[in-house]
C-alpha atoms as a PDB file:
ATOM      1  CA  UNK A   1     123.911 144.680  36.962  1.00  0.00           C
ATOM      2  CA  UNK A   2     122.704 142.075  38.752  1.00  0.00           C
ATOM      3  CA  UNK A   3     121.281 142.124  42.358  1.00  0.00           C
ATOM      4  CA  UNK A   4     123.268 140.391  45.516  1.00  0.00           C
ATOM      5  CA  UNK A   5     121.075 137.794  46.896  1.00  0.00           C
ATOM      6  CA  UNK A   6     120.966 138.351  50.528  1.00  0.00           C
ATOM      7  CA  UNK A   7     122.179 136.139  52.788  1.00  0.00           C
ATOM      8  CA  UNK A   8     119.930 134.487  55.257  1.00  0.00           C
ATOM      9  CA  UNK A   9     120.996 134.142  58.448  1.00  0.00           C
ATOM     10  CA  UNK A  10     121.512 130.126  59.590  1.00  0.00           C
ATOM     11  CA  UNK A  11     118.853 129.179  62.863  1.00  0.00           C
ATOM     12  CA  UNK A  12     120.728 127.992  65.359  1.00  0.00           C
ATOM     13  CA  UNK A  13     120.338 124.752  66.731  1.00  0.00           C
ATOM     14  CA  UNK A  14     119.484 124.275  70.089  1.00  0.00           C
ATOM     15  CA  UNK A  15     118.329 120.640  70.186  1.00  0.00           C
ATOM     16  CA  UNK A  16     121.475 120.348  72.300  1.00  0.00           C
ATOM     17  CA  UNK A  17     121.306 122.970  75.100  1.00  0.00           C
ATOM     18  CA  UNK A  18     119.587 121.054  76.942  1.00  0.00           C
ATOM     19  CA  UNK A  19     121.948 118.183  77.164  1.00  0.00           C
ATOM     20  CA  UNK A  20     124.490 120.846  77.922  1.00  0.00           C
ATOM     21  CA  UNK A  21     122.765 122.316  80.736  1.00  0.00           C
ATOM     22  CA  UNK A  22     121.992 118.580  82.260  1.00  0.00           C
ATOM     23  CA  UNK A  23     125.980 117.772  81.968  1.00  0.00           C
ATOM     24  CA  UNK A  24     126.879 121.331  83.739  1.00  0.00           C
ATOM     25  CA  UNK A  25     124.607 120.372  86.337  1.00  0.00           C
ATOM     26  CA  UNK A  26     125.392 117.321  86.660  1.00  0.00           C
ATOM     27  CA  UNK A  27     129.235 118.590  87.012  1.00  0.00           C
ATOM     28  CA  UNK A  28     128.366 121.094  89.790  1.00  0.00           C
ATOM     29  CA  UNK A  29     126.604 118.862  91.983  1.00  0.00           C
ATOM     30  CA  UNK A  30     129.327 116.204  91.774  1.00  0.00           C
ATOM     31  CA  UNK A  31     131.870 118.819  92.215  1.00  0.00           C
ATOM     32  CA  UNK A  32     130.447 121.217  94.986  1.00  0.00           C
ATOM     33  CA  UNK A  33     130.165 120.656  98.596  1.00  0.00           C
ATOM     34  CA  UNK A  34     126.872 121.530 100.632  1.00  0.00           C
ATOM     35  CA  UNK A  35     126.811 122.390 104.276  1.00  0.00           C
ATOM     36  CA  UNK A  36     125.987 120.179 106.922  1.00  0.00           C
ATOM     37  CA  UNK A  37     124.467 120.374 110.569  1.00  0.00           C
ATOM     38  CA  UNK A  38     127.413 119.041 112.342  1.00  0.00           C
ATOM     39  CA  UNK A  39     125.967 120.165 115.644  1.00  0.00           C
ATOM     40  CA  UNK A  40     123.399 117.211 115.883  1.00  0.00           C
ATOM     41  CA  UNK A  41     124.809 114.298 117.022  1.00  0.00           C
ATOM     42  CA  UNK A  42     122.442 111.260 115.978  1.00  0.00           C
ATOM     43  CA  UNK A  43     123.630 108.286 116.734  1.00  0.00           C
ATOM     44  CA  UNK A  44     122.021 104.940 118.704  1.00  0.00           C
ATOM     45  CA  UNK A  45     123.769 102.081 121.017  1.00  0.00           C
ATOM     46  CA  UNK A  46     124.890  99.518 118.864  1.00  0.00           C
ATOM     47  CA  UNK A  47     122.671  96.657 118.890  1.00  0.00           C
ATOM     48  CA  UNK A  48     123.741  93.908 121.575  1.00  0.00           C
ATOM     49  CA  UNK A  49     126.239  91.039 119.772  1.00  0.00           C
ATOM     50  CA  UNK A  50     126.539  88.294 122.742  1.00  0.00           C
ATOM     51  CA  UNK A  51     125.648  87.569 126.549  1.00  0.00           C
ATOM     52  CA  UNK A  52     127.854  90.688 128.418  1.00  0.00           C
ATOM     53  CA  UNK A  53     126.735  93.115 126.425  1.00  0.00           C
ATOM     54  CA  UNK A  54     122.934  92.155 126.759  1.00  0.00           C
ATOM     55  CA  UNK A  55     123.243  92.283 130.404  1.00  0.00           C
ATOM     56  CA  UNK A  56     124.637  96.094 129.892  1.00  0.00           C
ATOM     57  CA  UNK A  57     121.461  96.608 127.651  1.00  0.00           C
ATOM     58  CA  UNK A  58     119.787  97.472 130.789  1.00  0.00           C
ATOM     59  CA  UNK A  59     121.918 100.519 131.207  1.00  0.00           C
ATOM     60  CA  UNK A  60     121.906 101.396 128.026  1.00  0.00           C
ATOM     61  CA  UNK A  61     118.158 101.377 127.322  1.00  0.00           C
ATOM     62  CA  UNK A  62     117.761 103.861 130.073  1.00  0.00           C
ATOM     63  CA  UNK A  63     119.673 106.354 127.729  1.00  0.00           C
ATOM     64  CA  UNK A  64     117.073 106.276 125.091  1.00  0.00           C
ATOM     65  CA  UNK A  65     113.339 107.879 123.955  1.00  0.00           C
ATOM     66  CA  UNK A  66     112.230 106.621 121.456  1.00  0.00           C
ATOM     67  CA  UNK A  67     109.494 109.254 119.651  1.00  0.00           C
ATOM     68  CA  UNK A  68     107.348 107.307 117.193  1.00  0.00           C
ATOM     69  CA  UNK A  69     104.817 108.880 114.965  1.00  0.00           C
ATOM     70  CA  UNK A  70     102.460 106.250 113.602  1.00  0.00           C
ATOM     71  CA  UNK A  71     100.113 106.082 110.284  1.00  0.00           C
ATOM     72  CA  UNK A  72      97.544 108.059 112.378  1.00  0.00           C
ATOM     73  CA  UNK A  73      99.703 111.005 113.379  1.00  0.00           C
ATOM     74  CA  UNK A  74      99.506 109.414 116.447  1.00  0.00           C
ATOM     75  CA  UNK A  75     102.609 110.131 119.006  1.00  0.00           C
ATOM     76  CA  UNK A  76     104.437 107.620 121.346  1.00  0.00           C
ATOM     77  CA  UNK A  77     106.676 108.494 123.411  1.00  0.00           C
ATOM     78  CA  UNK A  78     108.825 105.524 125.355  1.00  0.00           C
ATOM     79  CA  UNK A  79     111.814 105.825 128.055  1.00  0.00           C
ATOM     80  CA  UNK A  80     112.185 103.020 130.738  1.00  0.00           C
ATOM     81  CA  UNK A  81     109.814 105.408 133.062  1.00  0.00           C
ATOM     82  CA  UNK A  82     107.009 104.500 130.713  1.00  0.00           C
ATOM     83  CA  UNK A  83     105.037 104.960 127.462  1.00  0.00           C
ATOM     84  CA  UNK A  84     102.803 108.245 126.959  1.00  0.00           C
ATOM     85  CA  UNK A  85     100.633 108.966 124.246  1.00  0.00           C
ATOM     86  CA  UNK A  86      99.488 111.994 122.208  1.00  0.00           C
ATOM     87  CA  UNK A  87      96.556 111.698 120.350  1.00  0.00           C
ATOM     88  CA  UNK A  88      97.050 114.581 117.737  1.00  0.00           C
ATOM     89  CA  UNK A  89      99.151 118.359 117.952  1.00  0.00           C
ATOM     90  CA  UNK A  90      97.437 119.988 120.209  1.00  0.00           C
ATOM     91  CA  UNK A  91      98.033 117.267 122.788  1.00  0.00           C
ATOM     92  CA  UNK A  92     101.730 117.438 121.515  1.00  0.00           C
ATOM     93  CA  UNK A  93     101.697 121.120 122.729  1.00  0.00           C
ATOM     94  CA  UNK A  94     100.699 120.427 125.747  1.00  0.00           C
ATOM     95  CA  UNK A  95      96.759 121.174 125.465  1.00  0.00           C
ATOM     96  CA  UNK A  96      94.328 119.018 127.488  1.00  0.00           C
ATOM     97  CA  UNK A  97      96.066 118.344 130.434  1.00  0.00           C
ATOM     98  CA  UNK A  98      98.911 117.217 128.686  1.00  0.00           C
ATOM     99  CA  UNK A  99     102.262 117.744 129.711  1.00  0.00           C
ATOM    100  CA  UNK A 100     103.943 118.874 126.898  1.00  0.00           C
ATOM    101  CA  UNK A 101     105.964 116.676 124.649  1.00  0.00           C
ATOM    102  CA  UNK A 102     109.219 119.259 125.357  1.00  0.00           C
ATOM    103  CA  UNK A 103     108.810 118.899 128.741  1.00  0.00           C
ATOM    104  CA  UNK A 104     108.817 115.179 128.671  1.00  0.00           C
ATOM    105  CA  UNK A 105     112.417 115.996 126.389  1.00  0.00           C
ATOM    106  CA  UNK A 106     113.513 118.496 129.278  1.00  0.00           C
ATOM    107  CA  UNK A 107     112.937 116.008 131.890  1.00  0.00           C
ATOM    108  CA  UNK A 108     114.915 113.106 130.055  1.00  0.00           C
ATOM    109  CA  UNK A 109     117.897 115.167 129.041  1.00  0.00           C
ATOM    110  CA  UNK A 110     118.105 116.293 132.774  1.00  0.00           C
ATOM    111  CA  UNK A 111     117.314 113.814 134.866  1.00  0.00           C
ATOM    112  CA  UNK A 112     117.470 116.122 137.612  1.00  0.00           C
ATOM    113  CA  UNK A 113     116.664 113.970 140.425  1.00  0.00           C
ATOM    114  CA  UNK A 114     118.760 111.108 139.214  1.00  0.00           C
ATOM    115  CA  UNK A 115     116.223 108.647 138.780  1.00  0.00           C
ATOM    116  CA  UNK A 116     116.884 104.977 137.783  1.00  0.00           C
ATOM    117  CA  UNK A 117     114.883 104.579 134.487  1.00  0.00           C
ATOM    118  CA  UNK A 118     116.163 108.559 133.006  1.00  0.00           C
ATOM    119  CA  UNK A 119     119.669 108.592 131.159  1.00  0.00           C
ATOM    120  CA  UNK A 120     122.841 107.952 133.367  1.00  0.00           C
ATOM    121  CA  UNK A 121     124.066 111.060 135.143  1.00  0.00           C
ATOM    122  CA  UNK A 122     128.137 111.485 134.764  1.00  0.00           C
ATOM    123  CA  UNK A 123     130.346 114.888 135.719  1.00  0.00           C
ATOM    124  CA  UNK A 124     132.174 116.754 133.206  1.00  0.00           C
ATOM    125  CA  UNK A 125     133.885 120.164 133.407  1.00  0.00           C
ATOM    126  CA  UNK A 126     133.120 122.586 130.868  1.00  0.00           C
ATOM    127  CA  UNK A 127     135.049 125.256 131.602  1.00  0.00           C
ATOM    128  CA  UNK A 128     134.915 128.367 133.324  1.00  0.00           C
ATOM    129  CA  UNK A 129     132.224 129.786 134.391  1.00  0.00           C
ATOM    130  CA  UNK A 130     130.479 126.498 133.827  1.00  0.00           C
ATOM    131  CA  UNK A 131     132.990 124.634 135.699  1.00  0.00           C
ATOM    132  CA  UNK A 132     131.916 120.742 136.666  1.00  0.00           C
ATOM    133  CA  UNK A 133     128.872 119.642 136.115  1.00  0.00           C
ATOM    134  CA  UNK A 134     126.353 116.418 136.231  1.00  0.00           C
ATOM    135  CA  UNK A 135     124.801 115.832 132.522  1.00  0.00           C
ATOM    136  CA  UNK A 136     123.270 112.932 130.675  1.00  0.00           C
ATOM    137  CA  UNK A 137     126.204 112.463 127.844  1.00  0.00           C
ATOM    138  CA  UNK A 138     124.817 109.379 126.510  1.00  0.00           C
ATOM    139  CA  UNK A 139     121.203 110.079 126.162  1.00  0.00           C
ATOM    140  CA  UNK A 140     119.401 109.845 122.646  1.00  0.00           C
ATOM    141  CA  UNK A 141     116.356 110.703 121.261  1.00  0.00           C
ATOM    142  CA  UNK A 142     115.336 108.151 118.378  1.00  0.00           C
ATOM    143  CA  UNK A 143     112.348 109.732 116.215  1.00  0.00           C
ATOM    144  CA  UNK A 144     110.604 107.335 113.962  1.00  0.00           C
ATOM    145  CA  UNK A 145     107.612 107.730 111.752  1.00  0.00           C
ATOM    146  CA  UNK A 146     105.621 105.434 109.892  1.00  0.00           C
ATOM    147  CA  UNK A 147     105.633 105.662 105.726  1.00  0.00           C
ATOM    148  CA  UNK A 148     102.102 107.472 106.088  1.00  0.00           C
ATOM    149  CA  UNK A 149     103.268 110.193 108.402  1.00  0.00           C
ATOM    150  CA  UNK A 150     101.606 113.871 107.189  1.00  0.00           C
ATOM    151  CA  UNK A 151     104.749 116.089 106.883  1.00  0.00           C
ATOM    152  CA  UNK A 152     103.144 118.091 108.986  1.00  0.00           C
ATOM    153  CA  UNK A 153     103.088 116.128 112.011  1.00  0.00           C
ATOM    154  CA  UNK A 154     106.055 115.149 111.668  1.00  0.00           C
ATOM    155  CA  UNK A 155     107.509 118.548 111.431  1.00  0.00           C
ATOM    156  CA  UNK A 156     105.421 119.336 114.657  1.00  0.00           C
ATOM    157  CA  UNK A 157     107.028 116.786 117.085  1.00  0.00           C
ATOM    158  CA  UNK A 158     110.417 118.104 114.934  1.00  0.00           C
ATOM    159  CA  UNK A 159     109.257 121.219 116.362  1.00  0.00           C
ATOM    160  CA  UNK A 160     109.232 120.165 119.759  1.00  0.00           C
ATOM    161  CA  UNK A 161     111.904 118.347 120.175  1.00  0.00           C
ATOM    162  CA  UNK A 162     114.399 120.945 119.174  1.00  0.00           C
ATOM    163  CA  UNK A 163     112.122 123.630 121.320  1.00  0.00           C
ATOM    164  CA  UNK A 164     112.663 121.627 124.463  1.00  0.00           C
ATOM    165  CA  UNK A 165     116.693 121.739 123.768  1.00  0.00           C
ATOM    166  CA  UNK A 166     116.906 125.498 123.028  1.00  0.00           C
ATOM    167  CA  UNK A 167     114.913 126.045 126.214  1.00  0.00           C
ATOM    168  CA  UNK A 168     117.593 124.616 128.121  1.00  0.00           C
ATOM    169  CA  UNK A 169     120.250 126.235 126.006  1.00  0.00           C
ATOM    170  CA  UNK A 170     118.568 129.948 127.065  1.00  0.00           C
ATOM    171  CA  UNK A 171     118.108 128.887 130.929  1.00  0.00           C
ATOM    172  CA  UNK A 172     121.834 127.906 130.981  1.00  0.00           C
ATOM    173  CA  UNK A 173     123.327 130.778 129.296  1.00  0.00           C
ATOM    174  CA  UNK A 174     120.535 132.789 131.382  1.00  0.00           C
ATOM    175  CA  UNK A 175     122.308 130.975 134.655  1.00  0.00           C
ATOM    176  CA  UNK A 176     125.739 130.992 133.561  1.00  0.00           C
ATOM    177  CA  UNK A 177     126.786 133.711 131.571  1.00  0.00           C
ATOM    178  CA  UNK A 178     123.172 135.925 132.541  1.00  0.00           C
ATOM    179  CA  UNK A 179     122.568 136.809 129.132  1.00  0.00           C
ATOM    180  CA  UNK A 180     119.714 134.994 126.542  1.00  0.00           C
ATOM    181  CA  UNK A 181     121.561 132.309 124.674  1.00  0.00           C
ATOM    182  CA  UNK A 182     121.444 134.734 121.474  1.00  0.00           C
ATOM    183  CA  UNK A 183     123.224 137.237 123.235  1.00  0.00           C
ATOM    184  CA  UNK A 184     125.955 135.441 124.087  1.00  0.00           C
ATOM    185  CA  UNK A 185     129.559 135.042 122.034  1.00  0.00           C
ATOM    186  CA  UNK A 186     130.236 132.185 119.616  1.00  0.00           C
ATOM    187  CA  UNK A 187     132.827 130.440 121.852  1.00  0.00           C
ATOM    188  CA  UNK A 188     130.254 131.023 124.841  1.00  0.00           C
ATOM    189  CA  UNK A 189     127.605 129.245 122.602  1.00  0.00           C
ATOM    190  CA  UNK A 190     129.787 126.351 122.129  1.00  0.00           C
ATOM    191  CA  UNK A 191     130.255 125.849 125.712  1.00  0.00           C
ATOM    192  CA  UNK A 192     126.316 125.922 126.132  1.00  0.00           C
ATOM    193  CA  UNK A 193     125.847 123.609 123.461  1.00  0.00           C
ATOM    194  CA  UNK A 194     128.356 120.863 124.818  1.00  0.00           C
ATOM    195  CA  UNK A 195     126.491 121.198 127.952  1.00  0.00           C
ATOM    196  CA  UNK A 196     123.262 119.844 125.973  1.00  0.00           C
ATOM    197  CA  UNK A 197     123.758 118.204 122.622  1.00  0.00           C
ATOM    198  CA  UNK A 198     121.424 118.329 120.214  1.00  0.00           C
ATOM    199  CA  UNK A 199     121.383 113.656 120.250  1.00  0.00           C
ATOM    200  CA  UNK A 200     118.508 113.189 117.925  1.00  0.00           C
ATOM    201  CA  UNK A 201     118.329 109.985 115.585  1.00  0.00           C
ATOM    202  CA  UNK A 202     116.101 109.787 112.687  1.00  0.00           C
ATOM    203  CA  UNK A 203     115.202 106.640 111.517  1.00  0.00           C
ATOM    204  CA  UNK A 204     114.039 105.701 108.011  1.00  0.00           C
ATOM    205  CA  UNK A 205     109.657 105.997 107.764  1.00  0.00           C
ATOM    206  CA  UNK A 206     108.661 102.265 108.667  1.00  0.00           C
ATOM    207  CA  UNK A 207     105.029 100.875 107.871  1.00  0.00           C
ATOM    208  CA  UNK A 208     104.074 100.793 111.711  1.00  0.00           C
ATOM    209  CA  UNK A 209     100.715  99.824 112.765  1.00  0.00           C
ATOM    210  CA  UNK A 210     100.083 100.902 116.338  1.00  0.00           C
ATOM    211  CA  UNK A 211      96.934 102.802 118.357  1.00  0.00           C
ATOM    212  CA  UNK A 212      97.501 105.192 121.012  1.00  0.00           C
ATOM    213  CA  UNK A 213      96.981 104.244 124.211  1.00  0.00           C
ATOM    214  CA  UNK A 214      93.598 106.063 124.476  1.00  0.00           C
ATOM    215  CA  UNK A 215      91.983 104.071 121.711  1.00  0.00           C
END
């Protein structure tokens, strides 16, 4: 009697996983939905289109900082008060007689002495215990790097800028509610953080070829 040949099993052919895979990817991230930040507001002024609204530029320019980091990881910082430079991180943060590039954020957002060249000062009620109170509404932060920027300067003045908001976040929630912004309730949060906006722009990296003001 003869003997059954035995059947060898067929390799399977995987040439086209890989396509597979790239399609099912390519599916879920046409299909799915990421989270956002919606809490930072970034937007600028529009840019001025005719004679009235260039003579309200004045106003408006008082609203803005503009944060550059140029090819040298150089910082300028610009408001209508005046430029200031920082000549690497450790100036940033405040080292070397420096005031502190957070501070310089604190003081803009604030304008607590309602100065001319700091953003506009307008009332708006917040609620209880908050109540009515004199903010900067239409202030903005513009942060702009050159192409060259290291990532990790840029992350530092990053860094800073959202330090110098969460500062004031804690010494309102501190003054208002007496309890470290952390500790307070989600709805008590949202109060705090309608009482100081995150109003950062980023701009796209720009080939910018500046010195600080030291040089």
């Amino acid at each position: 009697m003869a003997k059954k040949k035995k059947r060898k099993t067929p390799n399977l052919n995987s040439s086209s996983m890989a396509d597979v895979s790239f399609l099912l990817l390519t599916f879920f991230l046409m299909t799915s939905s990421m989270d956002t930040d919606s809490g930072l507001a970034r937007r600028l002024p529009p840019p001025p289109q005719n004679e009235e609204q260039l003579q309200k530029m004045d106003v408006q320019r008082r609203n803005l900082m503009v944060v550059l980091v140029n090819y040298q990881n150089q910082v300028m910082v610009r408001t209508q008060a005046g430029d200031e430079w920082y000549n690497n991180i450790a100036e940033l943060q405040g080292t070397g007689g420096k005031v502190p590039l957070k501070e310089k954020v604190k003081e803009f957002v604030l304008n607590a002495n309602n100065r001319p060249d700091l953003p506009e000062l307008i009332e708006e009620d917040f609620g209880p215990p908050i109540g009515k109170v004199l903010v900067t509404p239409d202030h903005v932060i513009s942060l702009q790097n050159d192409a060259t920027t290291s990532y990790k300067a840029y992350i530092a003045v990053q860094n800073e800028l959202v330090k110098a908001y969460n500062e004031l976040r804690d010494q309102a929630a501190k003054k208002y509610f007496g309890r470290s912004y952390n500790e307070l309730l989600p709805e008590q949060q949202e109060q705090i953080n309608k009482l100081y906006p995150q109003r950062i722009s980023e701009a796209e990296p720009k080939d910018y070829v500046q010195q600080g003001g030291g040089k």
